[in-house]
Protein backbone atom coordinates (compact mmCIF):
# COMPACT_ATOMS: atom_id res chain seq x y z
CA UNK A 1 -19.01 27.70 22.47
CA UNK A 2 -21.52 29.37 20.44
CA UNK A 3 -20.65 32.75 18.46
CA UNK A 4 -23.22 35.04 16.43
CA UNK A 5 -21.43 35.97 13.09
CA UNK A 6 -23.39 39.15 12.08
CA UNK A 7 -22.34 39.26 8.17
CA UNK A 8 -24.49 35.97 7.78
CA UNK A 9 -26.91 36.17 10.37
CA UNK A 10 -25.85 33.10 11.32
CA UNK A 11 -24.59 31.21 14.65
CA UNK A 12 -20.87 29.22 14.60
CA UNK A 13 -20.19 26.59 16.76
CA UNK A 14 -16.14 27.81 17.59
CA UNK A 15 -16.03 24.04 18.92
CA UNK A 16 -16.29 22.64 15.53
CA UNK A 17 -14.26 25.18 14.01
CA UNK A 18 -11.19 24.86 16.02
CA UNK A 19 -11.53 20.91 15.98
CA UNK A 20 -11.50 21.77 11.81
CA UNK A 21 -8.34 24.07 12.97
CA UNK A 22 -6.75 21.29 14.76
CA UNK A 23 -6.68 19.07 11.55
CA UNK A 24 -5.26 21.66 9.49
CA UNK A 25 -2.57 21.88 12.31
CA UNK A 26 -1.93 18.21 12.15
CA UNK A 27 -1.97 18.19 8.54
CA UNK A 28 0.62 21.00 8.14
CA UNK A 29 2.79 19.22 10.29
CA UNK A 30 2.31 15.71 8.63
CA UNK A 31 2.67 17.26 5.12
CA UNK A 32 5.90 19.33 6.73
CA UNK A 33 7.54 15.56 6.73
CA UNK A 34 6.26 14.50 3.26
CA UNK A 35 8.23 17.52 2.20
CA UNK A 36 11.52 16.54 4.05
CA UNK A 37 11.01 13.18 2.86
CA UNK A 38 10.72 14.57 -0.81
CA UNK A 39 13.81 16.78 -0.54
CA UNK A 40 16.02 14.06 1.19
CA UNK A 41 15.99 16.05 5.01
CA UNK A 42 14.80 12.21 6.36
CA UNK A 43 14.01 9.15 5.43
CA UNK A 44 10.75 7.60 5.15
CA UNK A 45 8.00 5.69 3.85
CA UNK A 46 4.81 7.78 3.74
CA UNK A 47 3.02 5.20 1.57
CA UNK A 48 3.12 2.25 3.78
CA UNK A 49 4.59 2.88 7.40
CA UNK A 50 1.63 2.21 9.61
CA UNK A 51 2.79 5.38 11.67
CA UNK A 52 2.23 7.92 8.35
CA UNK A 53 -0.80 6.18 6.78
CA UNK A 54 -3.04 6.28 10.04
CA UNK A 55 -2.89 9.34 10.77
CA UNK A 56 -3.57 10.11 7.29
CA UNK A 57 -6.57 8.46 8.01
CA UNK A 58 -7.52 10.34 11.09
CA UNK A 59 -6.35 13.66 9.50
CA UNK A 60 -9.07 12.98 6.78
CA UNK A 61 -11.96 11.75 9.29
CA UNK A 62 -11.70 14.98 10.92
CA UNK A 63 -12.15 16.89 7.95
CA UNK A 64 -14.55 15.33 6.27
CA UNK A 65 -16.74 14.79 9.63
CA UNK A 66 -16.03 18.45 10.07
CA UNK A 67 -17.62 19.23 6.73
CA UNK A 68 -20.22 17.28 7.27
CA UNK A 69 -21.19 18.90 10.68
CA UNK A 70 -20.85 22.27 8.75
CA UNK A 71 -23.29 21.25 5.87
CA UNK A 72 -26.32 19.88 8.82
CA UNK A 73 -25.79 23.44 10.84
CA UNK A 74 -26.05 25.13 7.57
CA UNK A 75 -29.00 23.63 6.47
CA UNK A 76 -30.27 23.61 9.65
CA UNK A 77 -29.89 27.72 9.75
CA UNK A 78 -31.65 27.98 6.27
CA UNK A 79 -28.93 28.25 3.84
CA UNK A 80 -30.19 28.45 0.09
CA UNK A 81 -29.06 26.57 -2.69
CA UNK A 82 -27.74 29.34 -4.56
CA UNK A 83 -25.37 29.89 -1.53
CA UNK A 84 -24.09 25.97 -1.23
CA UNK A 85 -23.37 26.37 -4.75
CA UNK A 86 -21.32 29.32 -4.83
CA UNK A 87 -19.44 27.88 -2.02
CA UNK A 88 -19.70 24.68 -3.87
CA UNK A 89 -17.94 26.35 -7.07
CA UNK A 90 -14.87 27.99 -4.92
CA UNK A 91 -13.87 23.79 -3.48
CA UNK A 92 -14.26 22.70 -7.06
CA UNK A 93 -12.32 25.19 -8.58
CA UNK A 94 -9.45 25.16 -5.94
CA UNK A 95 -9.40 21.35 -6.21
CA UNK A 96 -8.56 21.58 -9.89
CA UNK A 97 -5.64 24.24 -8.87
CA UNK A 98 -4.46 20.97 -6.88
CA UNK A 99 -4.88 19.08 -10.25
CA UNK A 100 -2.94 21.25 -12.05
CA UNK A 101 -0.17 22.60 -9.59
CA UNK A 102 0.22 18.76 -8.57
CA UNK A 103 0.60 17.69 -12.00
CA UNK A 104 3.74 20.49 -12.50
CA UNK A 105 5.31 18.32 -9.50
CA UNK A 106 4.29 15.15 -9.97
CA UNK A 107 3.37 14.52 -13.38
CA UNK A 108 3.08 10.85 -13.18
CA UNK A 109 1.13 10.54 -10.02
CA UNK A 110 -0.44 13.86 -10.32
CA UNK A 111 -3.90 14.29 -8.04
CA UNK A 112 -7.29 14.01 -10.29
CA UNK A 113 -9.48 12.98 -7.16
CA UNK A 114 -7.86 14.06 -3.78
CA UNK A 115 -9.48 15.17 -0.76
CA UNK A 116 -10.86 18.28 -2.29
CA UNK A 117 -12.62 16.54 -5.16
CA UNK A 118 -14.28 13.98 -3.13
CA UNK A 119 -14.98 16.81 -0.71
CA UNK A 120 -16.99 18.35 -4.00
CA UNK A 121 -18.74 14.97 -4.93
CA UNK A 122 -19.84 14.03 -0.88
CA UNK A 123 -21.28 17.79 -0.25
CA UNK A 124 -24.05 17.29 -2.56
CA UNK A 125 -24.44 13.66 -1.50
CA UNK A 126 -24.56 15.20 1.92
CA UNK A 127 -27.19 18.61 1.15
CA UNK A 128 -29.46 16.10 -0.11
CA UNK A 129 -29.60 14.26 2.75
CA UNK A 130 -29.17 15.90 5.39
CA UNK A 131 -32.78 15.80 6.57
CA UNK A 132 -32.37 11.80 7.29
CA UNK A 133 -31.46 12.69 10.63
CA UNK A 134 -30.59 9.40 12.71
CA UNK A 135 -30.42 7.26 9.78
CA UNK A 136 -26.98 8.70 9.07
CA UNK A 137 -25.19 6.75 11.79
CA UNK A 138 -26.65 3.77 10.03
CA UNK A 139 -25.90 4.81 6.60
CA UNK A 140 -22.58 6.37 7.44
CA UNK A 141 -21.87 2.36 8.60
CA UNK A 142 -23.04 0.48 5.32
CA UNK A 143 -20.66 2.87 3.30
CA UNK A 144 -18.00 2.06 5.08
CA UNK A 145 -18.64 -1.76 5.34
CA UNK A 146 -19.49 -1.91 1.86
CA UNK A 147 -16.62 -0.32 0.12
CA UNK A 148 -14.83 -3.95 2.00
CA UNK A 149 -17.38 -6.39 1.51
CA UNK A 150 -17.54 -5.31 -2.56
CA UNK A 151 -14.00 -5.18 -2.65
CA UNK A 152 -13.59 -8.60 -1.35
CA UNK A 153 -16.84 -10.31 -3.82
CA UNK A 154 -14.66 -8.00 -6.60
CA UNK A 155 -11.32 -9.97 -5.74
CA UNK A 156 -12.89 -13.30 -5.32
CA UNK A 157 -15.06 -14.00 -7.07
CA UNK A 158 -15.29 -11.33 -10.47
CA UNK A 159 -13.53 -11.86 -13.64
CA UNK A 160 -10.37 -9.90 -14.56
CA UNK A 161 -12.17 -7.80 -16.61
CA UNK A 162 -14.84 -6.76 -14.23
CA UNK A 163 -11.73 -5.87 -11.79
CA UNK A 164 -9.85 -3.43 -14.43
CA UNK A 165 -13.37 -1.71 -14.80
CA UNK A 166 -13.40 -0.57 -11.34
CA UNK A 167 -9.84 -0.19 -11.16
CA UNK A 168 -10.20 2.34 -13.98
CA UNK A 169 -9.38 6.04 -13.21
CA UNK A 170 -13.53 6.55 -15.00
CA UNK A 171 -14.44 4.42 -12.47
CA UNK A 172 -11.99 4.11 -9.60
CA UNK A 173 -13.77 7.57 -7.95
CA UNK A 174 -16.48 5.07 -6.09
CA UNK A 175 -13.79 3.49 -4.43
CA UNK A 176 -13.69 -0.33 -5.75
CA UNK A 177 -10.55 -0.31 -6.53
CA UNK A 178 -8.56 -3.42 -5.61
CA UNK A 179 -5.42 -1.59 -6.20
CA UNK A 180 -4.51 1.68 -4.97
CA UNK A 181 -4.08 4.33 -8.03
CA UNK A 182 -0.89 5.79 -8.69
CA UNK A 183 -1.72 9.43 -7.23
CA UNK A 184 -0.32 11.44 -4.42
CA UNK A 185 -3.67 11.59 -2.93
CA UNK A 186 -6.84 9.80 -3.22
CA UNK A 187 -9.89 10.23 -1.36
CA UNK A 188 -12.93 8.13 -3.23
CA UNK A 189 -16.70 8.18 -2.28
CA UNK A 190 -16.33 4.59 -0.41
CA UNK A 191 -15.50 4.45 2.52
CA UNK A 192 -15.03 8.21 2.91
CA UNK A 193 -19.20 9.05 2.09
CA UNK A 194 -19.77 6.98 5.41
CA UNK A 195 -17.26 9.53 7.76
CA UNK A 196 -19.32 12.64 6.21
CA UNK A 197 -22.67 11.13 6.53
CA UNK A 198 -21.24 10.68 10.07
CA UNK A 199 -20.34 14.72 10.42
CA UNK A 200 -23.76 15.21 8.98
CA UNK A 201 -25.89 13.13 11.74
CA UNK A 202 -23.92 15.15 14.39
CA UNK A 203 -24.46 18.23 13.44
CA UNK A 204 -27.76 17.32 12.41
CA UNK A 205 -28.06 16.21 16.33
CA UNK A 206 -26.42 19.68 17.56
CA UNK A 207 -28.21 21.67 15.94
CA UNK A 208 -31.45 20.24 17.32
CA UNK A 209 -29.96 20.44 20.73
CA UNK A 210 -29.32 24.78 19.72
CA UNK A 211 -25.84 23.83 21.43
CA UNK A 212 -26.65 23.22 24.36
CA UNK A 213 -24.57 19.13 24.31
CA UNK A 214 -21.40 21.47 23.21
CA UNK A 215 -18.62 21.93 25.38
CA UNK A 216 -19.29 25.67 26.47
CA UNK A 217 -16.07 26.19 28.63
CA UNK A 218 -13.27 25.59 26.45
CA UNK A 219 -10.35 27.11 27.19
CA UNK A 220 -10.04 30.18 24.62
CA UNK A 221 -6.53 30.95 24.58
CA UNK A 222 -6.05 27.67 22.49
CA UNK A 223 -9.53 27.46 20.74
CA UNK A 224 -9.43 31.30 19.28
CA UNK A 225 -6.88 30.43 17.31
CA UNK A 226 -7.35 27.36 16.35
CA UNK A 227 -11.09 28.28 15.50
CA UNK A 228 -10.02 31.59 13.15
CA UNK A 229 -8.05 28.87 11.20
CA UNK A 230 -10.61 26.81 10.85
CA UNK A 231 -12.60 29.36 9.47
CA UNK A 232 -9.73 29.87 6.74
CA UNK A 233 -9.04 26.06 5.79
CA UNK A 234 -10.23 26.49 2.04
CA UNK A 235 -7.57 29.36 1.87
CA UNK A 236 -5.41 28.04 4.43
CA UNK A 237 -5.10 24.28 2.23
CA UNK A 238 -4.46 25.47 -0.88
CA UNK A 239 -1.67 28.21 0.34
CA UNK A 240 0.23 25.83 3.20
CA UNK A 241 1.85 23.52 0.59
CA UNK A 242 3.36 26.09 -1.59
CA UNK A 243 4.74 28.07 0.73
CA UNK A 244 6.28 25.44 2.73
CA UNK A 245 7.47 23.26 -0.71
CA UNK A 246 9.32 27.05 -1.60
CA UNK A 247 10.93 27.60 1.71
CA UNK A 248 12.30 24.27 1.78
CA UNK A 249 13.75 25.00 -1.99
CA UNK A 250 14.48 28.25 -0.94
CA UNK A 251 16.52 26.55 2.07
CA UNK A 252 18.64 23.62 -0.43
CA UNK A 253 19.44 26.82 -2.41
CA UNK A 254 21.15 28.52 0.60
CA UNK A 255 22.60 26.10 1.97
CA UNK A 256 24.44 24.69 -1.58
């Protein structure tokens, strides 16, 4: 479903925009839990249950092959640098909001390189080369298979010291870690470089095709509004997890 958006002279794929909308939905409601978990409403292990974890991980593919769909189809329609980096500037800045407002809750596992950051770091990765067409599949492979591979030559066969270097927090932002860092979310260049890279090679691929592979007949009464979110998800990410962590406060003050 193709839609012209006049103010930027520009065409949106509302497919790709309410698939971006459907991982903000799933997000909200996997956050939702984390929250009721935090203020005692259930019990559970959001760390290491299987059940929370994956679809972490899916939550994040979508995003992050959403962004990189976004970044081929805006290339592809001639966007200028000066443009990428204004829109560049507003994820930076709102991931360092998540810095600080997650440090004010969680001081000792406070967020210095979350979704948002690596988000930042993988968009230029992905402007610059976005033009290498087909040989993203292949790419988007190796950076996946290599943040496992190194990790494994790190753990078996590199001295103690060489581990602590990449298990550094200057360091641990490539994603060699062979421990997880103590953060409430962490999102490093390996593997996650190799999902974007995927995002960019389809979009790359759509926009060739001038939409013509997308699904045309979707049914609208669920993609309109899941497509005007995904518009909104900058806004909409940085918003959903105050005003749900203050209702549920609001909520254990009532019902004292």
């Amino acid at each position: 479903m193709l839609r012209k958006d006049s103010s930027a002279f520009t065409t949106r794929f509302d497919g790709i925009d309410a698939l971006r909308g459907l991982a903000m939905v799933w997000m909200t409601a996997f956050h939702f839990g984390f929250d009721l978990n935090q203020f005692g409403y259930i019990r559970q292990d959001f760390y290491r249950d299987p059940v929370w974890t994956w679809q972490r991980t899916v939550i994040l593919s979508l995003f992050l092959f959403c962004a990189g769909m976004g970044q081929a189809i805006a290339v592809a329609q001639g966007q200028s640098w000066p443009r990428f980096w204004r829109r560049w500037v507003e994820v930076v800045g709102c991931a360092l909001l998540v810095t600080a407002g997650s440090w004010l809750m969680y001081p000792q596992s406070f967020i210095y390189f979350g979704v948002l950051h690596g988000i930042a770091l993988m968009l230029i990765v992905a402007r610059l080369t976005t033009r290498w067409g087909s040989w993203l599949w292949g790419l988007g492979a190796v950076a996946i298979a290599i943040k496992y591979i190194a990790v494994y030559a790190i753990e078996t066969g590199a001295t103690p010291l060489f581990i602590d270097i990449f298990n550094s927090p200057q360091l641990n932002w490539l994603g060699l870690v062979t421990r997880k860092p103590i953060t409430e979310d962490y999102v490093p260049l390996l593997p996650w470089l190799g999902v974007m890279w995927w995002g960019v090679a389809a979009g790359a691929w759509l926009s060739r095709q001038g939409g013509r592979r997308f699904p045309r007949r979707l049914p609208t009464a669920i993609v309109k509004p899941l497509a005007s979110l995904g518009r909104w998800s900058l806004s909409y990410y940085l918003l959903h997890q105050p005003v749900m962590i203050g209702a549920l406060m609001a909520l254990g003050w009532f019902v004292k």
